[in-house]
N, C-alpha and C. Protein backbone atom coordinates (compact mmCIF):
# COMPACT_ATOMS: atom_id res chain seq x y z
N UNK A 1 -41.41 258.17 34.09
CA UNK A 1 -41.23 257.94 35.52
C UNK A 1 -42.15 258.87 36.30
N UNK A 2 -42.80 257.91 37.44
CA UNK A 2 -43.81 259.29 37.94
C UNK A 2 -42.75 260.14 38.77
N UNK A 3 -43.59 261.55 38.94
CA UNK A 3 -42.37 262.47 39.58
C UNK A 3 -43.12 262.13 40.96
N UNK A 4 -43.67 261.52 41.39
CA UNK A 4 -44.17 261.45 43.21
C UNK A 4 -42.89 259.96 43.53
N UNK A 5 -42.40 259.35 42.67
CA UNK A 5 -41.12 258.79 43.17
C UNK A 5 -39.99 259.11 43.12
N UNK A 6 -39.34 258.80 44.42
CA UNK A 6 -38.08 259.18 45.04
C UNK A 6 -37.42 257.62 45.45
N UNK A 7 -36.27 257.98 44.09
CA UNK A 7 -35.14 256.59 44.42
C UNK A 7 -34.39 256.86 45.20
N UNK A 8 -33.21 256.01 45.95
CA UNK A 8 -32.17 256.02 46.42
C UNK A 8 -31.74 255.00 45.91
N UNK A 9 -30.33 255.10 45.00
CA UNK A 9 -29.41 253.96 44.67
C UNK A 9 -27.98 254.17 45.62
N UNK A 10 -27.88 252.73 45.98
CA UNK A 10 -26.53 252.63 46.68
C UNK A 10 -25.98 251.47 46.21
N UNK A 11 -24.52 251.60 46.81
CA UNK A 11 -23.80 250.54 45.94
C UNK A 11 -22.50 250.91 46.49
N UNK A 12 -21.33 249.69 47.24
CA UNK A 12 -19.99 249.67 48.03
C UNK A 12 -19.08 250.04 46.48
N UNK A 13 -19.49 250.13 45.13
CA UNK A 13 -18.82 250.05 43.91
C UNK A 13 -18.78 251.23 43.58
N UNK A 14 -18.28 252.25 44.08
CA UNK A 14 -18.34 254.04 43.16
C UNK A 14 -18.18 253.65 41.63
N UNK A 15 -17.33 252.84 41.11
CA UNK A 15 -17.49 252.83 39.56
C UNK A 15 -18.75 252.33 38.79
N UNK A 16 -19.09 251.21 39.76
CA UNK A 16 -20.23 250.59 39.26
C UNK A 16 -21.44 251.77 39.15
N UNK A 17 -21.79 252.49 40.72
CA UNK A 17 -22.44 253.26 40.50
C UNK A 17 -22.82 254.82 39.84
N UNK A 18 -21.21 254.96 39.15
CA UNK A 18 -20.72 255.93 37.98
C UNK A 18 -21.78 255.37 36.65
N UNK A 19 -22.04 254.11 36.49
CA UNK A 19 -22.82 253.73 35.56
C UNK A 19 -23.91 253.70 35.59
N UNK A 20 -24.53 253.52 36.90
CA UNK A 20 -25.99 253.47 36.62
C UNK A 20 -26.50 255.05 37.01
N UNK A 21 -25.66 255.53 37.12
CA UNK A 21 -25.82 257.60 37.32
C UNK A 21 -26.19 257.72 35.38
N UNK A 22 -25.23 257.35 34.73
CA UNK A 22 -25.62 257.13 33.20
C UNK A 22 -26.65 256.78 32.88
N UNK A 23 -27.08 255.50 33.38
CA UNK A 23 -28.31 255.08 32.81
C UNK A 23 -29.12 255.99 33.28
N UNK A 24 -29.58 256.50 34.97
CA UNK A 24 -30.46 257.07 35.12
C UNK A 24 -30.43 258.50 35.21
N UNK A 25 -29.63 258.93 33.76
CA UNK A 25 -30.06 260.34 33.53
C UNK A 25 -30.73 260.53 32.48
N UNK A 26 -31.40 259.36 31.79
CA UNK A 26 -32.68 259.21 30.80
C UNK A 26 -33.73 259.56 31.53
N UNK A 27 -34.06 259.33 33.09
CA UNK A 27 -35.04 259.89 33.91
C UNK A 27 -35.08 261.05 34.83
N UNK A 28 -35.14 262.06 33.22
CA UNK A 28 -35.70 263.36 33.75
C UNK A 28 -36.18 263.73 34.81
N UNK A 29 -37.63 263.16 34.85
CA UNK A 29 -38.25 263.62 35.96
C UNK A 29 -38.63 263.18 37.39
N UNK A 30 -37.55 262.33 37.26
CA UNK A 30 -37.33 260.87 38.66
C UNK A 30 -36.34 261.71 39.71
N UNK A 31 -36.84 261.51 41.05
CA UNK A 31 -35.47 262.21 42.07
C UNK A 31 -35.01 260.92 42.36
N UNK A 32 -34.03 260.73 42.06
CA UNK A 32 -32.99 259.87 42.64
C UNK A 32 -31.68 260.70 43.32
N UNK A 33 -31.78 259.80 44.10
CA UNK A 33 -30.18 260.04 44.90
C UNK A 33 -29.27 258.80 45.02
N UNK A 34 -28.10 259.39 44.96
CA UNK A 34 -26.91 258.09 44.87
C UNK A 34 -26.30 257.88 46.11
N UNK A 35 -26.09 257.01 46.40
CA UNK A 35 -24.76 256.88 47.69
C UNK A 35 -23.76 255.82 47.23
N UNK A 36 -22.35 256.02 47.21
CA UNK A 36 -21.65 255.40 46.78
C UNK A 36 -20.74 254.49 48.61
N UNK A 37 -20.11 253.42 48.42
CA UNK A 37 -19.39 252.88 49.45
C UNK A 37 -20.49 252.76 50.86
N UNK A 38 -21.93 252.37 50.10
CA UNK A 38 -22.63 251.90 51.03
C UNK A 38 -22.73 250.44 50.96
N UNK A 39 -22.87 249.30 52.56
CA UNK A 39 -22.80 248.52 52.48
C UNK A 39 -23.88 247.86 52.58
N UNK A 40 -24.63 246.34 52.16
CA UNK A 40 -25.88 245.90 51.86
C UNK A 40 -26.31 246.02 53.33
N UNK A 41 -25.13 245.22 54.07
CA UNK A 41 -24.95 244.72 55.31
C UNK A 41 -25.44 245.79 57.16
N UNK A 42 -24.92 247.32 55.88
CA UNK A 42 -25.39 247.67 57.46
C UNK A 42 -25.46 249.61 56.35
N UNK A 43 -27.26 249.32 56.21
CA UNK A 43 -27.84 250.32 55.46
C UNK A 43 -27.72 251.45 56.45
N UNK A 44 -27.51 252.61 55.90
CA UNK A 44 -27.23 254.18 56.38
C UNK A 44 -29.14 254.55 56.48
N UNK A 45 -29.98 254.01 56.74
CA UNK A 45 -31.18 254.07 56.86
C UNK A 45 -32.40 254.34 58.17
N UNK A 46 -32.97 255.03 58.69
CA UNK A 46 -33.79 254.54 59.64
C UNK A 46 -34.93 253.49 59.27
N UNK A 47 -35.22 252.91 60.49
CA UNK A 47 -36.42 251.94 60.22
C UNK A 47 -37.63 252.36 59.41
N UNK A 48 -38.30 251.32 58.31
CA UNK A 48 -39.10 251.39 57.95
C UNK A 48 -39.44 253.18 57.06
N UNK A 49 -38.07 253.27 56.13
CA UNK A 49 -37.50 254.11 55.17
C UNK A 49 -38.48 254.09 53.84
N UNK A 50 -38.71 253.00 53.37
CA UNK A 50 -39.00 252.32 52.06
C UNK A 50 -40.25 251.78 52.07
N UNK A 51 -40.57 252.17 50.86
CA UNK A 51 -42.00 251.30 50.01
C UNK A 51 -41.60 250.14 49.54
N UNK A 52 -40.63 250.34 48.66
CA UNK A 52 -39.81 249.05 48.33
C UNK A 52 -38.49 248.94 47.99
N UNK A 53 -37.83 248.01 48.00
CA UNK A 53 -36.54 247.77 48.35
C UNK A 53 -36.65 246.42 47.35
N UNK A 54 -35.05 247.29 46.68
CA UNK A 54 -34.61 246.17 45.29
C UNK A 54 -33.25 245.71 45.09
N UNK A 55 -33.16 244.40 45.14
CA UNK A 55 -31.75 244.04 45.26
C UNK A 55 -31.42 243.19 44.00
N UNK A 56 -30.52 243.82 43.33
CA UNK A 56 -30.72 242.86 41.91
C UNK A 56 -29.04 242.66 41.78
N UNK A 57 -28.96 241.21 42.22
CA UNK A 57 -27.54 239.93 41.78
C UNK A 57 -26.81 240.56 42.89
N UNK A 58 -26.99 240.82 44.22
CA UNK A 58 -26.34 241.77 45.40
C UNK A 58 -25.95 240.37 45.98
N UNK A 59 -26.97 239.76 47.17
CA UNK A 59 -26.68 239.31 48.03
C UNK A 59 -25.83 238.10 48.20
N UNK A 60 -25.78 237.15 46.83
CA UNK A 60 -25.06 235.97 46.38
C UNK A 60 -23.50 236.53 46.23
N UNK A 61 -23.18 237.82 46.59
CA UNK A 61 -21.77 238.36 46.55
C UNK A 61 -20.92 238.74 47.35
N UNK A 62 -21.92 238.86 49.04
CA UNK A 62 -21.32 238.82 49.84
C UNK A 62 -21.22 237.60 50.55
N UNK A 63 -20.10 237.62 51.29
CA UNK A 63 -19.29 236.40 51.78
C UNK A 63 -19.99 236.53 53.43
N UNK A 64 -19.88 235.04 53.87
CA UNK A 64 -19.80 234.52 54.96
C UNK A 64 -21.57 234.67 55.07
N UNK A 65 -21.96 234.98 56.47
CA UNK A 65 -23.41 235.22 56.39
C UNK A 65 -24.12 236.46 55.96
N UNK A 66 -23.12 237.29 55.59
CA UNK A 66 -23.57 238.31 54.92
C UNK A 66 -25.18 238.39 53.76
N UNK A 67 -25.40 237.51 53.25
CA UNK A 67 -26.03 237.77 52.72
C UNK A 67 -28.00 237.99 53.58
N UNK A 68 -27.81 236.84 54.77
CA UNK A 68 -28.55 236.31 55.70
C UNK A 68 -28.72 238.54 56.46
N UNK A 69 -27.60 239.01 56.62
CA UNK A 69 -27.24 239.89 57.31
C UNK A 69 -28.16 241.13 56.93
N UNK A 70 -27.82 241.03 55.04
CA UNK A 70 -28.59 241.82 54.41
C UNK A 70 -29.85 242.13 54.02
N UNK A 71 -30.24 240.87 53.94
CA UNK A 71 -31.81 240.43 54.12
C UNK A 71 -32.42 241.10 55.67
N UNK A 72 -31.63 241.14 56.39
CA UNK A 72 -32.38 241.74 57.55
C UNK A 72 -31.94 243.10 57.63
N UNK A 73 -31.45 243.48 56.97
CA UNK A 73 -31.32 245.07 56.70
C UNK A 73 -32.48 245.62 55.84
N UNK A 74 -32.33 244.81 54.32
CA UNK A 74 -33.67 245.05 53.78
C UNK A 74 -35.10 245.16 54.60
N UNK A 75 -35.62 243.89 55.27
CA UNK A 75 -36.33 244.28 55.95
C UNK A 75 -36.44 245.33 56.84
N UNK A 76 -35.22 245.54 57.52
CA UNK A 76 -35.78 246.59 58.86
C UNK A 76 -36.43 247.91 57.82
N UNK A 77 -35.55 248.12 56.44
CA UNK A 77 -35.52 249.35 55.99
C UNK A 77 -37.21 249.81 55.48
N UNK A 78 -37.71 248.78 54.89
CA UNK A 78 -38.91 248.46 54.49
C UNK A 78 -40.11 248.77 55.73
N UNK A 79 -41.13 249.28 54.92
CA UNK A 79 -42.16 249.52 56.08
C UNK A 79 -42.75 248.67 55.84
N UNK A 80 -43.81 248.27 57.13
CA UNK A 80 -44.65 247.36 56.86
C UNK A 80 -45.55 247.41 56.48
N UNK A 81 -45.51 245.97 55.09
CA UNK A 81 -46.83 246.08 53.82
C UNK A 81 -45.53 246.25 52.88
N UNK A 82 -44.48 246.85 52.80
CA UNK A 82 -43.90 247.11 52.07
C UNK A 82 -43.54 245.54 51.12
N UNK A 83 -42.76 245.98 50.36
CA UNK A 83 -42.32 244.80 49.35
C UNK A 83 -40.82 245.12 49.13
N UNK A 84 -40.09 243.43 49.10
CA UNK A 84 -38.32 243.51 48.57
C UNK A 84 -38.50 243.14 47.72
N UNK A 85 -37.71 243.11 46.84
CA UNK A 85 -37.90 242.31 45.58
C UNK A 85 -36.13 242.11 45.48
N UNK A 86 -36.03 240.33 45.01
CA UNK A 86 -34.54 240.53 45.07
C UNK A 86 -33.97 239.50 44.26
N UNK A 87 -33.25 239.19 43.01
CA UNK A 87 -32.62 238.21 42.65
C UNK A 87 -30.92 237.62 42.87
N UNK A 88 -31.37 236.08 42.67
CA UNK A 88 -30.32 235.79 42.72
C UNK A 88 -29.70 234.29 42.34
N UNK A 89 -28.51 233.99 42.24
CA UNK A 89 -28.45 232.60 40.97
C UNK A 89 -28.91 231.35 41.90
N UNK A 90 -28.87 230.46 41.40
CA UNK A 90 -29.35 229.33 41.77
C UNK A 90 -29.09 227.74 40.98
N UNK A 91 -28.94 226.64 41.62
CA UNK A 91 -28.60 225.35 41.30
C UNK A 91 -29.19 224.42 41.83
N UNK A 92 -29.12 223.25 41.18
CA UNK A 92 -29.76 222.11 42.12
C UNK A 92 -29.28 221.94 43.67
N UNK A 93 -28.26 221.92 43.52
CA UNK A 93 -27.26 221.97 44.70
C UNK A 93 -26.37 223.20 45.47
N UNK A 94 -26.59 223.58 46.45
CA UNK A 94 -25.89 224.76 46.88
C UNK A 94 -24.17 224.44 46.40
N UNK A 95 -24.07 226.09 45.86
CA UNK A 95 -22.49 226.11 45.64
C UNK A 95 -21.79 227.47 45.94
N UNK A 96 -20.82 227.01 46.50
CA UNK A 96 -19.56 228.82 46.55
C UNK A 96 -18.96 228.37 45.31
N UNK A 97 -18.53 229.60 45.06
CA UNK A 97 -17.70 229.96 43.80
C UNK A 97 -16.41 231.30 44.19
N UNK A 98 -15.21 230.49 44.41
CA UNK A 98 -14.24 231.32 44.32
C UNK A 98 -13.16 231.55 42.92
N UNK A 99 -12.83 232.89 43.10
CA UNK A 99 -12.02 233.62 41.86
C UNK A 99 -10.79 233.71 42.40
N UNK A 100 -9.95 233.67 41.17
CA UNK A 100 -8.40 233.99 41.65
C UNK A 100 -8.52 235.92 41.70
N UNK A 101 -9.07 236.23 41.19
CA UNK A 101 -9.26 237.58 41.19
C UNK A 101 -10.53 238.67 41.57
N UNK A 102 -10.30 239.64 41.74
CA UNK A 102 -11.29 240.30 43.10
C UNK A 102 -12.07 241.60 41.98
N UNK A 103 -13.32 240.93 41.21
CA UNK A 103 -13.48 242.15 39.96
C UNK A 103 -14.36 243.45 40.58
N UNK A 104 -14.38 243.49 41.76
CA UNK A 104 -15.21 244.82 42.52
C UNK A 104 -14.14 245.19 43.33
N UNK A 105 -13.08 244.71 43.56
CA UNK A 105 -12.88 245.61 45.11
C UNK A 105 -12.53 245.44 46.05
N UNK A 106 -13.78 244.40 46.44
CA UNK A 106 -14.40 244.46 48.11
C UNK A 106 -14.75 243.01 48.20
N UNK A 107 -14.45 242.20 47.42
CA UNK A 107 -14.37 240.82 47.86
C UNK A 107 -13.69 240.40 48.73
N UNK A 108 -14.21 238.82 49.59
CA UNK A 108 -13.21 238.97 51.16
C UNK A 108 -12.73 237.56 50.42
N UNK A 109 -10.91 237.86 51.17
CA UNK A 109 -9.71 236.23 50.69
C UNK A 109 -10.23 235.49 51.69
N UNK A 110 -10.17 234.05 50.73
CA UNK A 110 -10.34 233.02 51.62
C UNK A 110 -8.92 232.29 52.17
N UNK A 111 -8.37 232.55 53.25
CA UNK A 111 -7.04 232.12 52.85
C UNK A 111 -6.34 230.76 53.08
N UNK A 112 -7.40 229.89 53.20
CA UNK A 112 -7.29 228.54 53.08
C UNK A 112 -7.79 228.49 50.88
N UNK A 113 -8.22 228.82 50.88
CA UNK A 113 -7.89 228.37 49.36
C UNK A 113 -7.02 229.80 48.60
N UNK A 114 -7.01 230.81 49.20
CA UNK A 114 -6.52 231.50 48.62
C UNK A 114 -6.61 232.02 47.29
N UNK A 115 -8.17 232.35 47.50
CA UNK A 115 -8.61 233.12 45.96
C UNK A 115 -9.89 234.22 46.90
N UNK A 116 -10.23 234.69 46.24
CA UNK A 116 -11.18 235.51 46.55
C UNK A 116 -13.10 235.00 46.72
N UNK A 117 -13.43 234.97 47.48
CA UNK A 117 -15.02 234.57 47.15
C UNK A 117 -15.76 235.44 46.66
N UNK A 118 -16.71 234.70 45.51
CA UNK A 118 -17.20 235.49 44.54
C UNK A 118 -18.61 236.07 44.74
N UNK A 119 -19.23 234.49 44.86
CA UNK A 119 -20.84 234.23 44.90
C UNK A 119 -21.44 232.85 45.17
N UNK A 120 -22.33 232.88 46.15
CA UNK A 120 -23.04 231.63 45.84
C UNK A 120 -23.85 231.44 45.27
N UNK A 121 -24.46 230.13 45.01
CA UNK A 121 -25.73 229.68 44.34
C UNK A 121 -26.42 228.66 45.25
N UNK A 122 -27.61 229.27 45.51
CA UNK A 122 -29.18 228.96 46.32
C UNK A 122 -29.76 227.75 45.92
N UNK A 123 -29.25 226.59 46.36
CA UNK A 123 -30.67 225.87 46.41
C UNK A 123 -31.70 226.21 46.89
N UNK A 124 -33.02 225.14 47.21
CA UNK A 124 -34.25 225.59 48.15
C UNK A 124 -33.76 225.72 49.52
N UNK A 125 -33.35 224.79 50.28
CA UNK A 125 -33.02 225.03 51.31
C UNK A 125 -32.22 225.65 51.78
N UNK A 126 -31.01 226.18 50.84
CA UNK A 126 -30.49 227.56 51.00
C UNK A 126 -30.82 228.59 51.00
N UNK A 127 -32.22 229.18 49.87
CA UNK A 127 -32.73 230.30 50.02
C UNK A 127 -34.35 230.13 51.40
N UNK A 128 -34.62 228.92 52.07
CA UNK A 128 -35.30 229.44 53.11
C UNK A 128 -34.92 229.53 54.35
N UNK A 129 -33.45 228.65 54.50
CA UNK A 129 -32.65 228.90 55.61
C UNK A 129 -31.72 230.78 55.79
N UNK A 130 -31.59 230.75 54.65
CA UNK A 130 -30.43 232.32 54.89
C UNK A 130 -31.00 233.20 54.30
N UNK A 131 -32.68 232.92 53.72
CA UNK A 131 -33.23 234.31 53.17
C UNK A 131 -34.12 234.27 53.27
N UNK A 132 -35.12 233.37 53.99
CA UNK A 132 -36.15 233.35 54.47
C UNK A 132 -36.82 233.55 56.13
N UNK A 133 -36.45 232.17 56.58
CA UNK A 133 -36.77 231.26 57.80
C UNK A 133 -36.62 232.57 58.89
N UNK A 134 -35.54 233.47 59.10
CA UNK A 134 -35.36 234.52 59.80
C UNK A 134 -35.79 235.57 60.23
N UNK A 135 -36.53 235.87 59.11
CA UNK A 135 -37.65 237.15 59.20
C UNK A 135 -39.38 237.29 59.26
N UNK A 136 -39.25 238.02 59.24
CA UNK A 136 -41.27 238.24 59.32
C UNK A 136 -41.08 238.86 57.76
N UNK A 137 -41.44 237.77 57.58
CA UNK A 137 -41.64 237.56 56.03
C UNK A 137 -42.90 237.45 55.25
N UNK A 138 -43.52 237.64 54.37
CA UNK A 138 -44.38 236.75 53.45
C UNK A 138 -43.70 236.53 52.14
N UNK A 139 -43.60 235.45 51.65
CA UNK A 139 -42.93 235.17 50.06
C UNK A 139 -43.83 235.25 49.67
N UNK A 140 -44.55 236.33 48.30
CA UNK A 140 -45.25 236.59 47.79
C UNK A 140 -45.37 235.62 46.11
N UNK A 141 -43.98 235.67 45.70
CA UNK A 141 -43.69 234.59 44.53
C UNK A 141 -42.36 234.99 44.49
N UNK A 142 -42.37 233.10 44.09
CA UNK A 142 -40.36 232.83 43.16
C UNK A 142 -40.55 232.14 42.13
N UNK A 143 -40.02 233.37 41.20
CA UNK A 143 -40.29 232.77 39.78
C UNK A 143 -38.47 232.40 39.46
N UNK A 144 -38.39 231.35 38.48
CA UNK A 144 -37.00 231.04 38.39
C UNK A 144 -36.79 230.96 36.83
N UNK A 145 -36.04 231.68 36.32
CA UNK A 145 -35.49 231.75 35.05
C UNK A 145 -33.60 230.73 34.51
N UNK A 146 -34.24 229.55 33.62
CA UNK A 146 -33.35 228.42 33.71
C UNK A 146 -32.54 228.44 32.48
N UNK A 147 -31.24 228.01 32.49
CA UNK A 147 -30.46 227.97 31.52
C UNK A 147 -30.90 227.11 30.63
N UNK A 148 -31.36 227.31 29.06
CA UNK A 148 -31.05 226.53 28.29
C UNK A 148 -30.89 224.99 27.74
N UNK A 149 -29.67 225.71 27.89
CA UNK A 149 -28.50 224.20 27.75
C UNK A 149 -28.01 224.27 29.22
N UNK A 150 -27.45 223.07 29.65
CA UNK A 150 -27.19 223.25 31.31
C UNK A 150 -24.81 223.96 30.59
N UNK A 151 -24.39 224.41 31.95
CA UNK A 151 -22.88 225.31 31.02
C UNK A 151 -23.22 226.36 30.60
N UNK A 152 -24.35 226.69 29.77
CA UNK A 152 -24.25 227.68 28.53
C UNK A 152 -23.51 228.85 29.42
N UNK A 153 -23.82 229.31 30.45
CA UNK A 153 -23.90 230.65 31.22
C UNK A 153 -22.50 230.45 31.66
N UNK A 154 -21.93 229.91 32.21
CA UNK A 154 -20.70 229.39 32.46
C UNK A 154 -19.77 229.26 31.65
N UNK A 155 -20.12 228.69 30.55
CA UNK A 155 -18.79 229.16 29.26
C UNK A 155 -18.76 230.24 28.89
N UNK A 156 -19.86 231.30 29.04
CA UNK A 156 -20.16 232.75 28.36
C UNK A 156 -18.99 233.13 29.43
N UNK A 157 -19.18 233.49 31.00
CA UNK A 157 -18.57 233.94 31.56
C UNK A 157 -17.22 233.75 31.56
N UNK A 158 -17.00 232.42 31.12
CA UNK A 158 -15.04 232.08 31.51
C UNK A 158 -14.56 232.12 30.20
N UNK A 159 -15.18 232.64 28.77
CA UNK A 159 -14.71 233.35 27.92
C UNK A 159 -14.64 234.96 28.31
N UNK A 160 -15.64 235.36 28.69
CA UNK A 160 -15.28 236.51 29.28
C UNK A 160 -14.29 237.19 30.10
N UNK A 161 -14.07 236.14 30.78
CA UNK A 161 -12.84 236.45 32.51
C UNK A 161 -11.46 235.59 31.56
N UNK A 162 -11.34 234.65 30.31
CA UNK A 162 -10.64 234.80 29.73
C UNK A 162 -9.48 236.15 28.76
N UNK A 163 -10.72 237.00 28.45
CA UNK A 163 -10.53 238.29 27.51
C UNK A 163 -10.52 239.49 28.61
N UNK A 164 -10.57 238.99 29.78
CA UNK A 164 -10.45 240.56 31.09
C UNK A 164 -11.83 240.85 31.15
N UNK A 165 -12.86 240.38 30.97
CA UNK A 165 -13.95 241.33 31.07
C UNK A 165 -14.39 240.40 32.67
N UNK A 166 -14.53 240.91 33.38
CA UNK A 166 -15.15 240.09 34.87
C UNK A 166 -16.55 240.73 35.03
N UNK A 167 -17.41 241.58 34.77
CA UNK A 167 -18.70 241.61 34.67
C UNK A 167 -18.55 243.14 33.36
N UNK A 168 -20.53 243.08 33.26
CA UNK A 168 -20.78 243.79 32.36
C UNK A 168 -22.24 244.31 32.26
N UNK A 169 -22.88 245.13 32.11
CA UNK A 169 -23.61 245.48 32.10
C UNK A 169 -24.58 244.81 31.25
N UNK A 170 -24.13 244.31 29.86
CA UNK A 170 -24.88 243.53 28.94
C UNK A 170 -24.90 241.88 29.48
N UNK A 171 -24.91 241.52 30.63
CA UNK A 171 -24.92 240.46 31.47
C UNK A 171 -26.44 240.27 30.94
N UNK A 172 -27.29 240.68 31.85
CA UNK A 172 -28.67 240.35 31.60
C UNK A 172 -29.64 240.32 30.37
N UNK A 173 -28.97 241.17 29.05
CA UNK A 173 -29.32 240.81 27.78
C UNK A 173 -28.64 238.98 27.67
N UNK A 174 -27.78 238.99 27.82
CA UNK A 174 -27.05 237.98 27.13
C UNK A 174 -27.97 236.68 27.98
N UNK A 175 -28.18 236.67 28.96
CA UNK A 175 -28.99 236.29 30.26
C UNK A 175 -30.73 236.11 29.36
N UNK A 176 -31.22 236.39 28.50
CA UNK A 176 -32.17 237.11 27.98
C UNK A 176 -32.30 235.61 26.99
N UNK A 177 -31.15 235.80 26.03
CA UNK A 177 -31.03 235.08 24.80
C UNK A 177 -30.79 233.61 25.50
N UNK A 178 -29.98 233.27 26.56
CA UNK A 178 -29.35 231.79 27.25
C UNK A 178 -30.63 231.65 28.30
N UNK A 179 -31.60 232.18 28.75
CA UNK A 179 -32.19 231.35 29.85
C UNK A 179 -34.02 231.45 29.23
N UNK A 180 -34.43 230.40 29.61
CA UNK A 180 -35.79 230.20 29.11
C UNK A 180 -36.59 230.58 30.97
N UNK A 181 -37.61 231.07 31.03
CA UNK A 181 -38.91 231.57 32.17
C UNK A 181 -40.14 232.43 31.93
N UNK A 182 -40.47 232.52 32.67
CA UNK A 182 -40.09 232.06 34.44
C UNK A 182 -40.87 230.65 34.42
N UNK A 183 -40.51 230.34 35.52
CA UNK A 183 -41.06 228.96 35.86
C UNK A 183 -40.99 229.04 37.56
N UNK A 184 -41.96 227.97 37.84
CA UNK A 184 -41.92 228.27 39.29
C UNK A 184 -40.99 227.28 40.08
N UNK A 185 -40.97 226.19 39.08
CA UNK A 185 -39.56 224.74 39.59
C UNK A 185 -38.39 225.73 39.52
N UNK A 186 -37.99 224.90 40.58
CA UNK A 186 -36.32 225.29 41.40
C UNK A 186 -35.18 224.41 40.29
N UNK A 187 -34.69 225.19 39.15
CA UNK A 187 -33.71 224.06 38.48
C UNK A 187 -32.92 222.76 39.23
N UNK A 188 -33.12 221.61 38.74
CA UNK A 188 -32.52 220.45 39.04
C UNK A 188 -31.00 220.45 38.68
N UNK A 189 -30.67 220.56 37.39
CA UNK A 189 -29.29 219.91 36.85
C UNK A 189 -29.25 221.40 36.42
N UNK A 190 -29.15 222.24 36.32
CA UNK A 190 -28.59 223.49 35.71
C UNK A 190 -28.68 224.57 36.28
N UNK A 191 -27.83 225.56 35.97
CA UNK A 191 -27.75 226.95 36.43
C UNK A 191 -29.55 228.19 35.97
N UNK A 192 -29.34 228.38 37.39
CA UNK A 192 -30.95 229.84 36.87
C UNK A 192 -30.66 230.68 37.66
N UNK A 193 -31.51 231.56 37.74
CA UNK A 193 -31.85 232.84 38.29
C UNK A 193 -33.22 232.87 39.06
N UNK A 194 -33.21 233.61 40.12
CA UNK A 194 -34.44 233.59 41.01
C UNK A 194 -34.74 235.02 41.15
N UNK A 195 -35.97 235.30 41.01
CA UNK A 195 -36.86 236.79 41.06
C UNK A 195 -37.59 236.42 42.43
N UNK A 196 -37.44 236.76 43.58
CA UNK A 196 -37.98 236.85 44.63
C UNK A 196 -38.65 237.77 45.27
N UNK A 197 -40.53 237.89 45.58
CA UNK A 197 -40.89 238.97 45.67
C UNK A 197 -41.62 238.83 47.74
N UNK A 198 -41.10 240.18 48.24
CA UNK A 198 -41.41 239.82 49.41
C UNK A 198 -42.11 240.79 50.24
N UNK A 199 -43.31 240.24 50.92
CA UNK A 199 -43.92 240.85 51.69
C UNK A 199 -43.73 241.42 53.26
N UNK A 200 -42.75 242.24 53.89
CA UNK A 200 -42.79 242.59 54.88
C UNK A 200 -43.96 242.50 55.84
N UNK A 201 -43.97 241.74 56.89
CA UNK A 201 -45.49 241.66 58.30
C UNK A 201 -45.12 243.21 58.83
């Protein structure tokens, strides 16, 4: 790690971010700093903070327009020239996905269905309406990483949330072995992942 970089990790999850304090004490010579019970939505930051700004499986988790919200947080935080870089799932068809159970926390009830909202999934016109169209943007590239078999990712998980496990760190290995990319097509009939890289004006 070069020592002329300086991280900041945040995260509304103190446990979650109990773990990646683990991972990143393999980097000796990296300054990082943590903030725990920070929200995507409304960064503890002044303007134009950051070189770059990384959001990895964040914004598909907050509810309502939140995610639209965060994206313009990212930006303000970012200087200009800077770069976001940010993933997140994706389908042919836009979808919410609610849980009977709340595995962070800080999930908001829906109380017309009365489960918790989890995450959505981005079609195209979902990711240029609520993560694009809004900002002074440049999309630099979206590369999309596609399931397989169409399910595969979906039975992994609801064996998982079967046995108590509701996320995991070995997510993105397992993610590794089930999805074939990048590719630049937007999956049709199956579940993927989107690597989104962005140019702040």
């Amino acid at each position: 790690m070069n020592r002329n970089i300086n991280l900041t990790m945040v995260n509304p999850d103190p446990n979650d971010l109990d773990e990646s304090r683990g991972m990143a004490s393999l980097l000796q010579d990296a300054s990082i700093r943590f903030m725990d019970g920070v929200s995507a939505t409304k960064l503890p930051f002044p303007d134009n903070s950051f070189d770059v700004v990384v959001s990895i499986s964040v914004i598909e988790h907050i509810s309502d327009d939140g995610d639209s919200a965060a994206m313009a947080e990212f930006v303000r935080v970012a200087r200009p020239g800077g770069k976001i870089i940010i993933t997140f799932p994706v389908m042919g068809e836009y979808y919410e996905e609610f849980r009977a159970h709340d595995p962070y926390g800080s999930q908001s009830w829906d109380r017309e269905r009365k489960m918790f909202f989890f995450q959505r999934f981005y079609d195209e016109e979902a990711i240029n309406e609520r993560l694009i169209a809004q900002h002074n943007i440049d999309v630099i590239s979206k590369e999309y990483y596609i399931e397989k078999k169409p399910g595969i990712f979906d039975k992994y998980m609801r064996n998982c949330i079967r046995k108590g496990i509701f996320y995991s760190s070995t997510d993105p290995l397992v993610m590794l072995r089930m999805f074939d990319g990048p590719t630049m097509d937007h999956p049709k009939d199956r579940m993927g992942n989107c690597m989104m890289v962005i140019k702040v004006k």
